[in-house]
N, C-alpha and C. Protein backbone atom coordinates (compact mmCIF):
# COMPACT_ATOMS: atom_id res chain seq x y z
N UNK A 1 109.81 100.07 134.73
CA UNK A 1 109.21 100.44 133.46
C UNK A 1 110.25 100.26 132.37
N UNK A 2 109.67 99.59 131.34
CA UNK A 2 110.89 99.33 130.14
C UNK A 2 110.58 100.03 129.36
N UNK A 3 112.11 100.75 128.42
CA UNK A 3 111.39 102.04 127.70
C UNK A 3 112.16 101.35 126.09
N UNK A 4 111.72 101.07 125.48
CA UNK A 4 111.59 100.66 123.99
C UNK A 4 112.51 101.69 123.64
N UNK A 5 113.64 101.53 122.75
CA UNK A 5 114.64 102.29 121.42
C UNK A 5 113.72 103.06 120.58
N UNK A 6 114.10 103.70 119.96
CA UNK A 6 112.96 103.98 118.41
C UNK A 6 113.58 102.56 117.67
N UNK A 7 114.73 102.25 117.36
CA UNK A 7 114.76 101.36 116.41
C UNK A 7 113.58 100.01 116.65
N UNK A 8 113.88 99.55 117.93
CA UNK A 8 112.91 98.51 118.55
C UNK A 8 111.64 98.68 118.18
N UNK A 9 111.23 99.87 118.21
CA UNK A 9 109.76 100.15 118.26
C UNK A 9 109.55 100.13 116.66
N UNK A 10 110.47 100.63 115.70
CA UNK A 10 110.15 100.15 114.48
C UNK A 10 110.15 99.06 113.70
N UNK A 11 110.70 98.22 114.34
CA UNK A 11 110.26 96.58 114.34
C UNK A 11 108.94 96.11 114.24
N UNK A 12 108.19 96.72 115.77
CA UNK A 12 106.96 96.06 115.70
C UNK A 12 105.93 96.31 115.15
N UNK A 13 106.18 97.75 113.89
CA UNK A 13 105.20 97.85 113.30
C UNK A 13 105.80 97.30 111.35
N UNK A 14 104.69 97.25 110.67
CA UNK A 14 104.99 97.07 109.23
C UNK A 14 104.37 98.18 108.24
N UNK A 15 105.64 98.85 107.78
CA UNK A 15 104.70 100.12 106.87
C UNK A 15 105.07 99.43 105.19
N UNK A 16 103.61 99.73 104.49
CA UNK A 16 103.77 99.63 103.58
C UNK A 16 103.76 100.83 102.38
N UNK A 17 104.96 101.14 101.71
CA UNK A 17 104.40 101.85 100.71
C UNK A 17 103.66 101.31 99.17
N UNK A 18 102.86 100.45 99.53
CA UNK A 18 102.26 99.58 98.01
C UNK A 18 100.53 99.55 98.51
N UNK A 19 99.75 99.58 97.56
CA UNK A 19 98.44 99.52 97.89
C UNK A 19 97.76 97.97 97.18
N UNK A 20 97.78 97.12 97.72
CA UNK A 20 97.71 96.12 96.75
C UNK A 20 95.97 95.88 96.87
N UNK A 21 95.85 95.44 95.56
CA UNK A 21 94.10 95.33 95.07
C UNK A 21 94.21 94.61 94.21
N UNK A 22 92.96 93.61 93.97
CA UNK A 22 92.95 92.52 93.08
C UNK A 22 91.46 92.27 92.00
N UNK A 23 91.87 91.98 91.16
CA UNK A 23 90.43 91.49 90.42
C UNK A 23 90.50 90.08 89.88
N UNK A 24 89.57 89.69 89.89
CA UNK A 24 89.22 88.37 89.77
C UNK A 24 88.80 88.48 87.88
N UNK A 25 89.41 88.01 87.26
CA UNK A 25 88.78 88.05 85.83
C UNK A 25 90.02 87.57 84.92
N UNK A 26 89.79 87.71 83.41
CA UNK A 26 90.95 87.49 82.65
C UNK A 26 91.64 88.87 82.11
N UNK A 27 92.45 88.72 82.28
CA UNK A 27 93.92 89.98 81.53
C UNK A 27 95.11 89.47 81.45
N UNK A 28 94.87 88.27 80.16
CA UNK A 28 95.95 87.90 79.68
C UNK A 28 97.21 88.44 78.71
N UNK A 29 96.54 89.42 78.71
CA UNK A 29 97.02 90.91 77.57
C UNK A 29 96.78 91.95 78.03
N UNK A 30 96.78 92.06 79.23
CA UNK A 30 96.95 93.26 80.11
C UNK A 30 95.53 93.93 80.53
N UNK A 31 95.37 94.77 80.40
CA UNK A 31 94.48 95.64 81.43
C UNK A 31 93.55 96.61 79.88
N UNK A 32 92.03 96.31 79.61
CA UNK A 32 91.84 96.81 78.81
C UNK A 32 91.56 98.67 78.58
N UNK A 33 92.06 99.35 77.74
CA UNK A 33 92.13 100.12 77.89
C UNK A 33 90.93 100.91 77.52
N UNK A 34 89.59 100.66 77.29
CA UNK A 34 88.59 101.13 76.65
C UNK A 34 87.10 100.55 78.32
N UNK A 35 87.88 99.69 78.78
CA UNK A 35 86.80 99.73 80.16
C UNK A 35 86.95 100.07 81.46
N UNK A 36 86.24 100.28 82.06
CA UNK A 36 87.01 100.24 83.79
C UNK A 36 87.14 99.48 84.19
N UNK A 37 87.99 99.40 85.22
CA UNK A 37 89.05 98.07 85.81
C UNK A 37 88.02 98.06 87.33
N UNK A 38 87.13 97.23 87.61
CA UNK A 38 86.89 96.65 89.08
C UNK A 38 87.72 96.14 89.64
N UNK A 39 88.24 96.60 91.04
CA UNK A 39 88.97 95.42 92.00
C UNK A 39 88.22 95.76 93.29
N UNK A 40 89.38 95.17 94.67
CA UNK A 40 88.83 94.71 95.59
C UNK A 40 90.10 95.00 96.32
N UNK A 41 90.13 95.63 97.63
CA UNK A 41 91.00 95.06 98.59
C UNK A 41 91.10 93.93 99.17
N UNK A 42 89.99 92.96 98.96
CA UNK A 42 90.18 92.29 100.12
C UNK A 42 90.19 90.90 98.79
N UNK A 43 91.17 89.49 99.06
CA UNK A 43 91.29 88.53 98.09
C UNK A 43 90.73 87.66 97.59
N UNK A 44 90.04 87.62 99.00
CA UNK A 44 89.32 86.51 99.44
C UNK A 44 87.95 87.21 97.94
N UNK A 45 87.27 87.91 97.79
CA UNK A 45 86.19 88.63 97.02
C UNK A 45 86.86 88.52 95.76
N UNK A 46 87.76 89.06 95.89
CA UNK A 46 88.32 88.53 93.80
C UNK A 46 88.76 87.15 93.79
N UNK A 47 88.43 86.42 94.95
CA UNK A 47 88.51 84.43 94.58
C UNK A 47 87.29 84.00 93.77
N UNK A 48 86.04 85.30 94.60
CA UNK A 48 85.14 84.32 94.26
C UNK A 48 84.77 85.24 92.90
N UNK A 49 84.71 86.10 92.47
CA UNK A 49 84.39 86.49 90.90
C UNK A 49 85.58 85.89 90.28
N UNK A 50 86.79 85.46 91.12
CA UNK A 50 87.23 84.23 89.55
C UNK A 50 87.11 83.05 89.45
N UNK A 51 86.80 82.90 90.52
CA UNK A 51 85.65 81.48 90.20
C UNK A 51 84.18 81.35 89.50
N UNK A 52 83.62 82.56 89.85
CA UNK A 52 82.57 82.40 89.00
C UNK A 52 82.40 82.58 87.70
N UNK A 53 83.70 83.06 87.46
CA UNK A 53 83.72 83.74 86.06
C UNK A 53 84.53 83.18 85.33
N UNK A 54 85.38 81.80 85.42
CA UNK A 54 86.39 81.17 85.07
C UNK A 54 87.34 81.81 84.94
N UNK A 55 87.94 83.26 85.63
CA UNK A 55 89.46 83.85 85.08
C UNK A 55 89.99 83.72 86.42
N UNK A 56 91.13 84.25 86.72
CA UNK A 56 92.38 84.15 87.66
C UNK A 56 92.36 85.48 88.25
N UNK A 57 93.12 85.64 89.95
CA UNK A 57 93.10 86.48 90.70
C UNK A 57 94.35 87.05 89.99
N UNK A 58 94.17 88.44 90.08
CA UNK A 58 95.37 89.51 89.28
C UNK A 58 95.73 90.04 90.21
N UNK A 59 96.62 90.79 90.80
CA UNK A 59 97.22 91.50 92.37
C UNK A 59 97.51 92.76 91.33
N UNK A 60 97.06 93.75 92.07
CA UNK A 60 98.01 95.68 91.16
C UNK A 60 98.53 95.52 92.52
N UNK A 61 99.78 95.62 92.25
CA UNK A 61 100.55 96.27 93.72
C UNK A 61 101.03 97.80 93.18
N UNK A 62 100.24 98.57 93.45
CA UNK A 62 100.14 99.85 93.28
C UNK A 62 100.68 100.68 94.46
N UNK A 63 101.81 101.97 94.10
CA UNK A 63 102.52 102.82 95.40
C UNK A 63 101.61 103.54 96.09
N UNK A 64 101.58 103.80 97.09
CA UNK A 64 100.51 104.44 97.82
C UNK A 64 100.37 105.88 97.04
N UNK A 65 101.21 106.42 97.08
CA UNK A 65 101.06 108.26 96.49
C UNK A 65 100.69 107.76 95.10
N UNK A 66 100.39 107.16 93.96
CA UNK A 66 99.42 107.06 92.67
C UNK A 66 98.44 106.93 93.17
N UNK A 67 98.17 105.46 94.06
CA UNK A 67 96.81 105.39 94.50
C UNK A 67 95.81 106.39 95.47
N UNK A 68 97.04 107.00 95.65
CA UNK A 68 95.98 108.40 96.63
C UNK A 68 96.24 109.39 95.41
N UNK A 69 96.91 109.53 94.50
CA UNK A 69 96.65 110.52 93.91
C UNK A 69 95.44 110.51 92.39
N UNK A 70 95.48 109.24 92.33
CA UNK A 70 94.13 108.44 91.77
C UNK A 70 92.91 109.23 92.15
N UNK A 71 92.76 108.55 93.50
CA UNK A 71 91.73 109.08 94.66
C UNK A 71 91.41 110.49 94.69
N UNK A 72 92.45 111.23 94.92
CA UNK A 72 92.10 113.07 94.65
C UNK A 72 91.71 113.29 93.02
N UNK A 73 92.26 112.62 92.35
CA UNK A 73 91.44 113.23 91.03
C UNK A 73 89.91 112.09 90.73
N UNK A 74 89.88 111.80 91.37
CA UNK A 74 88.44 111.15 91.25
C UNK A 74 88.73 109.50 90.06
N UNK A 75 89.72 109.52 89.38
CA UNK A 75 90.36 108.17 88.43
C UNK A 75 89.83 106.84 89.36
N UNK A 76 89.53 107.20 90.56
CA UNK A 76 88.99 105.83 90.79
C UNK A 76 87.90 105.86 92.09
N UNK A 77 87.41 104.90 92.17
CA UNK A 77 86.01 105.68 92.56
C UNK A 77 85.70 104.09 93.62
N UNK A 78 85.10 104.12 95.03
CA UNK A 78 84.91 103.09 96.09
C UNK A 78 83.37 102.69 96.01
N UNK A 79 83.10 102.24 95.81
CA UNK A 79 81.57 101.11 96.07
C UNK A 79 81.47 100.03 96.91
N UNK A 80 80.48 99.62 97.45
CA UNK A 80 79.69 98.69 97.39
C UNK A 80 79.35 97.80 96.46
N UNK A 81 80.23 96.77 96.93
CA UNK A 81 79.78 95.92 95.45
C UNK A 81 79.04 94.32 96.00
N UNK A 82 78.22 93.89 95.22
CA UNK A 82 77.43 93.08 95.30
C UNK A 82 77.18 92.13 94.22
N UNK A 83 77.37 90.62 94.25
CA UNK A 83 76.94 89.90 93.46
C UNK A 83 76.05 88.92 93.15
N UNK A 84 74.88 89.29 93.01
CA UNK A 84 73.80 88.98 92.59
C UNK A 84 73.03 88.83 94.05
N UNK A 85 73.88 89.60 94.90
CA UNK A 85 73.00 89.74 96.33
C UNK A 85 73.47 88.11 97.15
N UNK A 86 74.70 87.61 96.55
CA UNK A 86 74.81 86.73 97.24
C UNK A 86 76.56 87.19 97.95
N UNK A 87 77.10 87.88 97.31
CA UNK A 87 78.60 87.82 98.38
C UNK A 87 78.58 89.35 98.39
N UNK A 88 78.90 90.03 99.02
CA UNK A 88 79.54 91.50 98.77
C UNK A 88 80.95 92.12 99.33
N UNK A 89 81.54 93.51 98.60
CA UNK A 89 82.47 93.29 99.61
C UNK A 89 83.37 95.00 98.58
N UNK A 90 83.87 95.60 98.92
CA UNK A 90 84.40 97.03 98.65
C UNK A 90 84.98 96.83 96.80
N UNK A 91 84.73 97.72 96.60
CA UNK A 91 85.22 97.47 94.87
C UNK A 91 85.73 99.00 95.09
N UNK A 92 87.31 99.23 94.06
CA UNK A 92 87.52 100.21 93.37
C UNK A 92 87.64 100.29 92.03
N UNK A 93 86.74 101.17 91.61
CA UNK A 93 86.76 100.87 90.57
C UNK A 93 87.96 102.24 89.43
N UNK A 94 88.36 102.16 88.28
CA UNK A 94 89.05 102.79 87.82
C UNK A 94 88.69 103.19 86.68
N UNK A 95 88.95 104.28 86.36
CA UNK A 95 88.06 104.71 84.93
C UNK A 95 88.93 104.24 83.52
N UNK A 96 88.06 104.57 82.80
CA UNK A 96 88.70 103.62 81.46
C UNK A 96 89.75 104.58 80.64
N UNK A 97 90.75 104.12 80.29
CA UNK A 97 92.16 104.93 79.79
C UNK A 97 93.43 104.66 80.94
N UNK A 98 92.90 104.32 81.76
CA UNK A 98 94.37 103.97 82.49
C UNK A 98 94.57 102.81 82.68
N UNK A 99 94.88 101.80 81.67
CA UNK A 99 95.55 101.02 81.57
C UNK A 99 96.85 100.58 81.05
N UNK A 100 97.65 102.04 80.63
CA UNK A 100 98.99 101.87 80.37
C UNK A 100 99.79 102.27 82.01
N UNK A 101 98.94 102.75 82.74
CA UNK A 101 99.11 103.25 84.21
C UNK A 101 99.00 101.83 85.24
N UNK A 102 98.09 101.37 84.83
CA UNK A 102 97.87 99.89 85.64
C UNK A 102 98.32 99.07 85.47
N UNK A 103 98.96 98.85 84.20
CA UNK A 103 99.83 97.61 83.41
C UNK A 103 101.05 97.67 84.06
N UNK A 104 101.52 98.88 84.98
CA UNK A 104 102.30 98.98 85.56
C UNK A 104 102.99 97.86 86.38
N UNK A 105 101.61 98.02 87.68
CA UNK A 105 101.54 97.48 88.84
C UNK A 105 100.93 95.96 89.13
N UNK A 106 100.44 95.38 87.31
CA UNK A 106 100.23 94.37 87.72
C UNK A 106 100.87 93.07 87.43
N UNK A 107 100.58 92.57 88.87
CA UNK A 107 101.65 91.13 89.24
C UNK A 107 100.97 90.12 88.45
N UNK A 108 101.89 89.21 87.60
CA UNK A 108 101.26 88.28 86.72
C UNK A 108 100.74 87.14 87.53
N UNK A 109 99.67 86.24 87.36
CA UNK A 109 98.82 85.05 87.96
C UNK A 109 99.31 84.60 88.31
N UNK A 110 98.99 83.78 89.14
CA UNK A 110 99.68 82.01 89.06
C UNK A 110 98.76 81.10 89.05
C-alpha cells in the first residue's frame, strides 16, 4: 500500500481562491453603474450573447469571500437564464450600484 505525503497530495488537487464569471456584452468604460450586471459561469454562454450581440467576452475574476459575501447579502442573485428559448445556461446576476466593486475584478478583452 502506498501512502501519499500531505505535500504530494496537495499537488493533485487545484484550489482556487478567485470566482471567475463572464458576460458577453460591451464595457468599454467599465461596468455601468445604474444597471445590473448579468454573467455566467460557464464561457462557452457569454460566447454566445457576444456574438449575438456584437460585444466581447469580459472575465470578473472575483475572490471567493466578496463573491460569497455578495451571495449572503443577496447583491447578487442565480437564475436560469434563457435566450429566446434557444441556448440556456446559469446567470448571476448583480444589482445595480456595484460597479465601482466590479470594476475591480474585471479582466480587460481581447
Amino acid at each position: 500500500m502506498h501512502n501519499k505525503g500531505a505535500a504530494n497530495i496537495a499537488e493533485d488537487f487545484t484550489f482556487s481562491n478567485t470566482t471567475n464569471l463572464y458576460h458577453g456584452g460591451n464595457h468599454e468604460n467599465g461596468i455601468s453603474p445604474i444597471r445590473t450586471l448579468s454573467t455566467t459561469d460557464d464561457l462557452s454562454y457569454a460566447q454566445f450573447y457576444a456574438d449575438k450581440t456584437g460585444g466581447k467576452v469580459y472575465t470578473i475574476e472575483m475572490p471567493n469571500d466578496v463573491f460569497n459575501s455578495m451571495k449572503s447579502s443577496q447583491s447578487v442573485w442565480k437564475y436560469n437564464d434563457s435566450w429566446m428559448g434557444i441556448n440556456s445556461g446559469t446567470e448571476w446576476r448583480f444589482n445595480a450600484g456595484l460597479s465601482d466593486e466590479l470594476n475591480k475584478y474585471i479582466v480587460p478583452a481581447k
